[in-house]
N, C-alpha and C. Protein backbone atom coordinates (compact mmCIF):
# COMPACT_ATOMS: atom_id res chain seq x y z
N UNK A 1 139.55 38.27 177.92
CA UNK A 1 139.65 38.12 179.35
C UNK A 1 139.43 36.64 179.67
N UNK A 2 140.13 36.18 180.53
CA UNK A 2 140.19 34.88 180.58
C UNK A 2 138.77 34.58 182.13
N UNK A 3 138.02 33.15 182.10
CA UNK A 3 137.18 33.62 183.08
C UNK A 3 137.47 32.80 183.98
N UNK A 4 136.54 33.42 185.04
CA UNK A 4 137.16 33.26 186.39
C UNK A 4 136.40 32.83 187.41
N UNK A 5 137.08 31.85 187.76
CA UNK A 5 136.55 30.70 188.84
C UNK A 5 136.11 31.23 189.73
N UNK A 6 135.25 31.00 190.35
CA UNK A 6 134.29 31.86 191.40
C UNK A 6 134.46 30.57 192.66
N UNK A 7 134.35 31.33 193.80
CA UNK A 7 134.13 30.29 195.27
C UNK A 7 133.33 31.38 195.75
N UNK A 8 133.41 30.66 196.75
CA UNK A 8 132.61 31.38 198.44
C UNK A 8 133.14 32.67 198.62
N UNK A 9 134.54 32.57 198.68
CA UNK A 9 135.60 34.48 198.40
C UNK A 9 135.20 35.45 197.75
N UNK A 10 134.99 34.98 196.28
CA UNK A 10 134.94 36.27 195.63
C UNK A 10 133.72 35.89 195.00
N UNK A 11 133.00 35.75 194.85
CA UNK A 11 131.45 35.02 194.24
C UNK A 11 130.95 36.98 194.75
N UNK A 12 130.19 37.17 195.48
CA UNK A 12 129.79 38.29 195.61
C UNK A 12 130.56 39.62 195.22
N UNK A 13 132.00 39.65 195.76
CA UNK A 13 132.74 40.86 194.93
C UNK A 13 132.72 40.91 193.55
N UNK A 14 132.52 39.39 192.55
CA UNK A 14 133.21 39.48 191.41
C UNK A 14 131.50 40.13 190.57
N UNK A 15 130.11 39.35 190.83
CA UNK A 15 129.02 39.63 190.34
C UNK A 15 128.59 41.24 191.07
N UNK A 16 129.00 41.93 191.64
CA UNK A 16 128.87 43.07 192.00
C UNK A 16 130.22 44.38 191.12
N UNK A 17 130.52 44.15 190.79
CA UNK A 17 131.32 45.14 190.14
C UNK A 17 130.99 45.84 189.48
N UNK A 18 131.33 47.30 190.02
CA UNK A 18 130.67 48.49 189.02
C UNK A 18 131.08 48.74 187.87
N UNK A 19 132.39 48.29 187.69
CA UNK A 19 133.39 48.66 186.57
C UNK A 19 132.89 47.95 185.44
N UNK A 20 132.22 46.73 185.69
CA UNK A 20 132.06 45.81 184.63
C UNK A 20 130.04 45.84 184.23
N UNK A 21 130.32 45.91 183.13
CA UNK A 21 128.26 46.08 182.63
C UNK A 21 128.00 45.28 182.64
N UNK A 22 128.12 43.35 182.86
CA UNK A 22 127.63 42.39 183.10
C UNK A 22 128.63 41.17 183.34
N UNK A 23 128.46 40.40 184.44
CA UNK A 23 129.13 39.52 184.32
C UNK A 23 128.10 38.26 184.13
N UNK A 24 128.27 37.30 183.62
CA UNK A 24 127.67 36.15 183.36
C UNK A 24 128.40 34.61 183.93
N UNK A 25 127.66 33.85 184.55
CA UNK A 25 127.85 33.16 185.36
C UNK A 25 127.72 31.64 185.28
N UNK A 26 128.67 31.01 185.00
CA UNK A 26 128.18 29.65 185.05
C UNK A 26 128.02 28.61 185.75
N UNK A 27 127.27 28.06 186.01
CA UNK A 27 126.82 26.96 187.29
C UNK A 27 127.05 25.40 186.53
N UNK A 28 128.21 24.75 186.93
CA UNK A 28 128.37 23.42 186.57
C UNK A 28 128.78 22.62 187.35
N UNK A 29 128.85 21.16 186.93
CA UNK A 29 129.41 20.23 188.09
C UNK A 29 130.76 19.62 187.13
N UNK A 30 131.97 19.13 187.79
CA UNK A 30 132.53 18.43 186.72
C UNK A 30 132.06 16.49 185.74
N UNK A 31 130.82 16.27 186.66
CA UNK A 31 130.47 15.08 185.94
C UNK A 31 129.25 14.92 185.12
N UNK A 32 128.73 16.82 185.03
CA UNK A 32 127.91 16.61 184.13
C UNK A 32 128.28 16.66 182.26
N UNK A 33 127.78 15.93 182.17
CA UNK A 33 127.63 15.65 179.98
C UNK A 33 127.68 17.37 179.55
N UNK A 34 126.29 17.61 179.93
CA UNK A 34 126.05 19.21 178.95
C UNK A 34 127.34 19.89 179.29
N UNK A 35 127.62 20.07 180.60
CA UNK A 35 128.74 21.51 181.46
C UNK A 35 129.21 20.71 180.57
N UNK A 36 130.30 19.77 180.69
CA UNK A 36 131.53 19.43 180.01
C UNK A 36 131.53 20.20 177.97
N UNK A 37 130.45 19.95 177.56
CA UNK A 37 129.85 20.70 176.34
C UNK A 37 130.63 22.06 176.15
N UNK A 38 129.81 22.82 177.47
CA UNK A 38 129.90 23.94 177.22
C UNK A 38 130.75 24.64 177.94
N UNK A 39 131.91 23.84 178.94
CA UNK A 39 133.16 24.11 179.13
C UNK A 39 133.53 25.13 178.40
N UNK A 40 134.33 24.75 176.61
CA UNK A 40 135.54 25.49 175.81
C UNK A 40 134.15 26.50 175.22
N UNK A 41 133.10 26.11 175.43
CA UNK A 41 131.80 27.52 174.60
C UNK A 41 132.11 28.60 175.91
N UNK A 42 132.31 28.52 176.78
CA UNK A 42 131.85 29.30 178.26
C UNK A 42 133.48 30.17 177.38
N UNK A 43 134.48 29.19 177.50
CA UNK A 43 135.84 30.04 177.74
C UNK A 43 136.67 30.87 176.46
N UNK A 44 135.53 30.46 175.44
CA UNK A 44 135.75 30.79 173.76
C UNK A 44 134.71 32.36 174.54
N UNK A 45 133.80 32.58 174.69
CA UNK A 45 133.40 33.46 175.12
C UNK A 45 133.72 34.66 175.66
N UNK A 46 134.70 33.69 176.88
CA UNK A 46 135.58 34.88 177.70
C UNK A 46 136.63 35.24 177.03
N UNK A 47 137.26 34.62 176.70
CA UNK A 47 138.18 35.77 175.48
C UNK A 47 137.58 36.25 174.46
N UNK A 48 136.86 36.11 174.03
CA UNK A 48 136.01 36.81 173.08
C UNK A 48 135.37 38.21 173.37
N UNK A 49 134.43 38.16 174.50
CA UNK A 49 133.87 38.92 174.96
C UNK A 49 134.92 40.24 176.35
N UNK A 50 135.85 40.79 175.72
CA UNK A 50 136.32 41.58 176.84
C UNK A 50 135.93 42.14 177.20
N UNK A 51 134.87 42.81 177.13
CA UNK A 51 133.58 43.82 177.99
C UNK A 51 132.98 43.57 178.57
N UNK A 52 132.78 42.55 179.42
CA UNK A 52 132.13 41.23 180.10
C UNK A 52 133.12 40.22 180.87
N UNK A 53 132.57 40.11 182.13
CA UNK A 53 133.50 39.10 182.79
C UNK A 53 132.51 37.46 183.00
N UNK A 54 133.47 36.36 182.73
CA UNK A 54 132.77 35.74 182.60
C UNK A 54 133.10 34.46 183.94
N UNK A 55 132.33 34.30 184.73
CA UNK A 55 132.49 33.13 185.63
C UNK A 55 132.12 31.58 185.78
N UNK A 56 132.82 31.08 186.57
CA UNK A 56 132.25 29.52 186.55
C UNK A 56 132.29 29.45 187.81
N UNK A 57 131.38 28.60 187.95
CA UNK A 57 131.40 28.42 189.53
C UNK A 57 130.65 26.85 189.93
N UNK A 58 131.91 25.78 190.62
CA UNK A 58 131.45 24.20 190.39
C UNK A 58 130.18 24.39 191.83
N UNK A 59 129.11 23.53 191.58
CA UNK A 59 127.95 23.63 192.67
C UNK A 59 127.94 22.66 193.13
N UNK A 60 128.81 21.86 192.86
CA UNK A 60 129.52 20.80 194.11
C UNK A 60 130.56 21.20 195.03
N UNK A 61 131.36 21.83 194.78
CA UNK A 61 132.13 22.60 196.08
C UNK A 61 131.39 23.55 196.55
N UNK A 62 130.61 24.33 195.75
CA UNK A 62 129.69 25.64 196.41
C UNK A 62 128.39 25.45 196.43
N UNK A 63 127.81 24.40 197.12
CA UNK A 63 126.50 24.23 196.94
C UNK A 63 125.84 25.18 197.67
N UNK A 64 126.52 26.13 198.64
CA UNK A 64 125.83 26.58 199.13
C UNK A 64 125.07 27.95 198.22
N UNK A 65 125.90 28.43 197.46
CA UNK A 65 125.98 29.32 196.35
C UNK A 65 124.55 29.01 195.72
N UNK A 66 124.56 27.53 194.83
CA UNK A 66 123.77 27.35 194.00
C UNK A 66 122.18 27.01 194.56
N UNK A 67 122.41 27.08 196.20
CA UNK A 67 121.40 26.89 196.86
C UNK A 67 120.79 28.12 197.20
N UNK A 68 121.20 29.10 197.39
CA UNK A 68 121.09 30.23 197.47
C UNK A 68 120.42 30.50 196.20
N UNK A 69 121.03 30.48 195.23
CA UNK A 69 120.51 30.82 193.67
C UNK A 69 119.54 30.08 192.98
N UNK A 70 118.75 29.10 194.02
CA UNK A 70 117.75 27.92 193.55
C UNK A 70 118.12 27.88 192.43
N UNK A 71 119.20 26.71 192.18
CA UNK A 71 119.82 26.29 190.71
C UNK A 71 119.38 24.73 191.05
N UNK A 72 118.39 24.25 190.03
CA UNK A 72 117.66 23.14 190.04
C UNK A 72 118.69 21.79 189.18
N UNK A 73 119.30 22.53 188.14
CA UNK A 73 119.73 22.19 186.71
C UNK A 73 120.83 22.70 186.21
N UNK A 74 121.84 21.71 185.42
CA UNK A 74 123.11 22.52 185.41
C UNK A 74 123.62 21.86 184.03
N UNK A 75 123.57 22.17 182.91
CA UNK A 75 124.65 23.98 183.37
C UNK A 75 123.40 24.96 183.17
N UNK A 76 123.65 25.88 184.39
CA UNK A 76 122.16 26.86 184.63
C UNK A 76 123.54 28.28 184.60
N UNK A 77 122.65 29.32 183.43
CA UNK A 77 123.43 30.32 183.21
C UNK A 77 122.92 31.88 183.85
N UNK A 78 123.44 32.74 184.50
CA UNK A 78 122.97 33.68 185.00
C UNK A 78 123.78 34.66 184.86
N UNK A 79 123.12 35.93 184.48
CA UNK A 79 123.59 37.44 184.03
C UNK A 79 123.36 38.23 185.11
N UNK A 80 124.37 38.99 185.93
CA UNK A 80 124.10 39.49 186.69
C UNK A 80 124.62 41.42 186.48
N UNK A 81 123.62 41.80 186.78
CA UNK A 81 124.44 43.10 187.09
C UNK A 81 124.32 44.46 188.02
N UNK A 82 125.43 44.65 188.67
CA UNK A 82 125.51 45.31 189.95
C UNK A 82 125.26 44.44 190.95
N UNK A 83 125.37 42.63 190.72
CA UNK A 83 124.77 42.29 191.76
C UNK A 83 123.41 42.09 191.90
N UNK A 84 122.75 42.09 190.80
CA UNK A 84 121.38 41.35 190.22
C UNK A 84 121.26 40.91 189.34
N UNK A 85 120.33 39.66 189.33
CA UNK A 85 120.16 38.91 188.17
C UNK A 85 119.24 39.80 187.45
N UNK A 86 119.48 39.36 185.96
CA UNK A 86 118.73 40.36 184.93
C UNK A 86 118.60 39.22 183.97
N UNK A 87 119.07 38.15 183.72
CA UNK A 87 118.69 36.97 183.03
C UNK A 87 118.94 35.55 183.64
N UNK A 88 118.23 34.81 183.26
CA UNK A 88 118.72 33.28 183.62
C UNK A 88 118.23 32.30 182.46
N UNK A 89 119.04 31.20 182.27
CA UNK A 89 118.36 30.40 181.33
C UNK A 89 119.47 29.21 181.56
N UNK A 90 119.37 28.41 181.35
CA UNK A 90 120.20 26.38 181.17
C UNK A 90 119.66 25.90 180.14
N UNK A 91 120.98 25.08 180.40
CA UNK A 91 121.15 24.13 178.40
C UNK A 91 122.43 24.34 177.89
N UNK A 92 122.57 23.57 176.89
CA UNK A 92 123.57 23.72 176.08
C UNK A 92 123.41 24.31 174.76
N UNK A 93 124.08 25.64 173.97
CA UNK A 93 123.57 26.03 173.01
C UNK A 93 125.10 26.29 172.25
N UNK A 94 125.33 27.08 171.34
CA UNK A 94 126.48 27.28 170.34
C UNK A 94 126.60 28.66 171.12
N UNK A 95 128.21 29.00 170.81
CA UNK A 95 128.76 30.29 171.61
C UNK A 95 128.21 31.24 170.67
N UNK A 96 127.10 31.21 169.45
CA UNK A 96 126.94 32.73 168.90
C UNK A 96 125.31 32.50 169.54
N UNK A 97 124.60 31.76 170.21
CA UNK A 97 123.39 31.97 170.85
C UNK A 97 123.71 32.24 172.10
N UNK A 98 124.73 31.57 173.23
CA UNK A 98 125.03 32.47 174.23
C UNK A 98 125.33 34.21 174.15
N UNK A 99 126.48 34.12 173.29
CA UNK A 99 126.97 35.42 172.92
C UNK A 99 126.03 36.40 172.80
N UNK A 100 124.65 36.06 171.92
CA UNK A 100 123.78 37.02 171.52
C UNK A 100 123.07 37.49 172.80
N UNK A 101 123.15 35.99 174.02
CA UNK A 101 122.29 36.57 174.85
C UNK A 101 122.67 37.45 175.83
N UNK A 102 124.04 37.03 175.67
CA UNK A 102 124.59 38.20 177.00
C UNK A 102 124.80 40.02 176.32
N UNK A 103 124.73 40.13 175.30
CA UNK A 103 125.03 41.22 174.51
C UNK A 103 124.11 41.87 174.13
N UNK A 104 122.64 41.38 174.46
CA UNK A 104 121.14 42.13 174.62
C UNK A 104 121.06 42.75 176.18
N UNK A 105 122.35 42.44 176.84
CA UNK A 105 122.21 43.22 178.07
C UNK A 105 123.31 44.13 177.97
N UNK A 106 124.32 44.68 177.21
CA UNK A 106 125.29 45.50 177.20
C UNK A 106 124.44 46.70 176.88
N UNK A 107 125.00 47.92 176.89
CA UNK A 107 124.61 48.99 176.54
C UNK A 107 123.42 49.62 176.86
């Protein structure tokens, strides 16, 4: 599944979906070092992971979003499901330590 850019529109429909057991969320800017990192890790993920939807969402066009989500630090990662957070954590790590973390919330 390829992932999917989040705004102000669909930011709440897309982290609320019943159909899906977690979506995971990424909070970046385009001039930060780490995000740029973990850009092709975020999107190696989303095709990887089809049981899982995976988002990005820039907190310079949506600050209001990341203000809402007291996001201090970026890239700041968040697991949501039904529309609640159930994990959070930032940094840059390798796509089989993300991977592991979103996949302790499946099932």
């Amino acid at each position: 599944m390829k992932e999917i850019v989040l705004s102000t529109e669909n930011f709440d429909t897309i982290i609320s979906n019943p159909d899906i057991p977690v979506t995971l969320v990424d909070f970046w800017a385009p001039w930060c070092g780490p995000c740029k990192m973990m850009g092709p890790i975020v999107e190696s993920l989303a095709e990887k992971m089809t049981d899982v939807q995976v988002g990005t969402l820039n907190v310079d066009e949506y600050s209001e979003i990341a203000q809402k989500y007291n996001i201090l630090s970026i890239p700041t990662f968040m697991i949501f499901k039904n529309g609640n957070i159930i994990d959070q954590f930032s940094g840059t790590m390798p796509v089989d330590v993300l991977e592991n973390r979103v996949r302790q919330h499946l099932g």
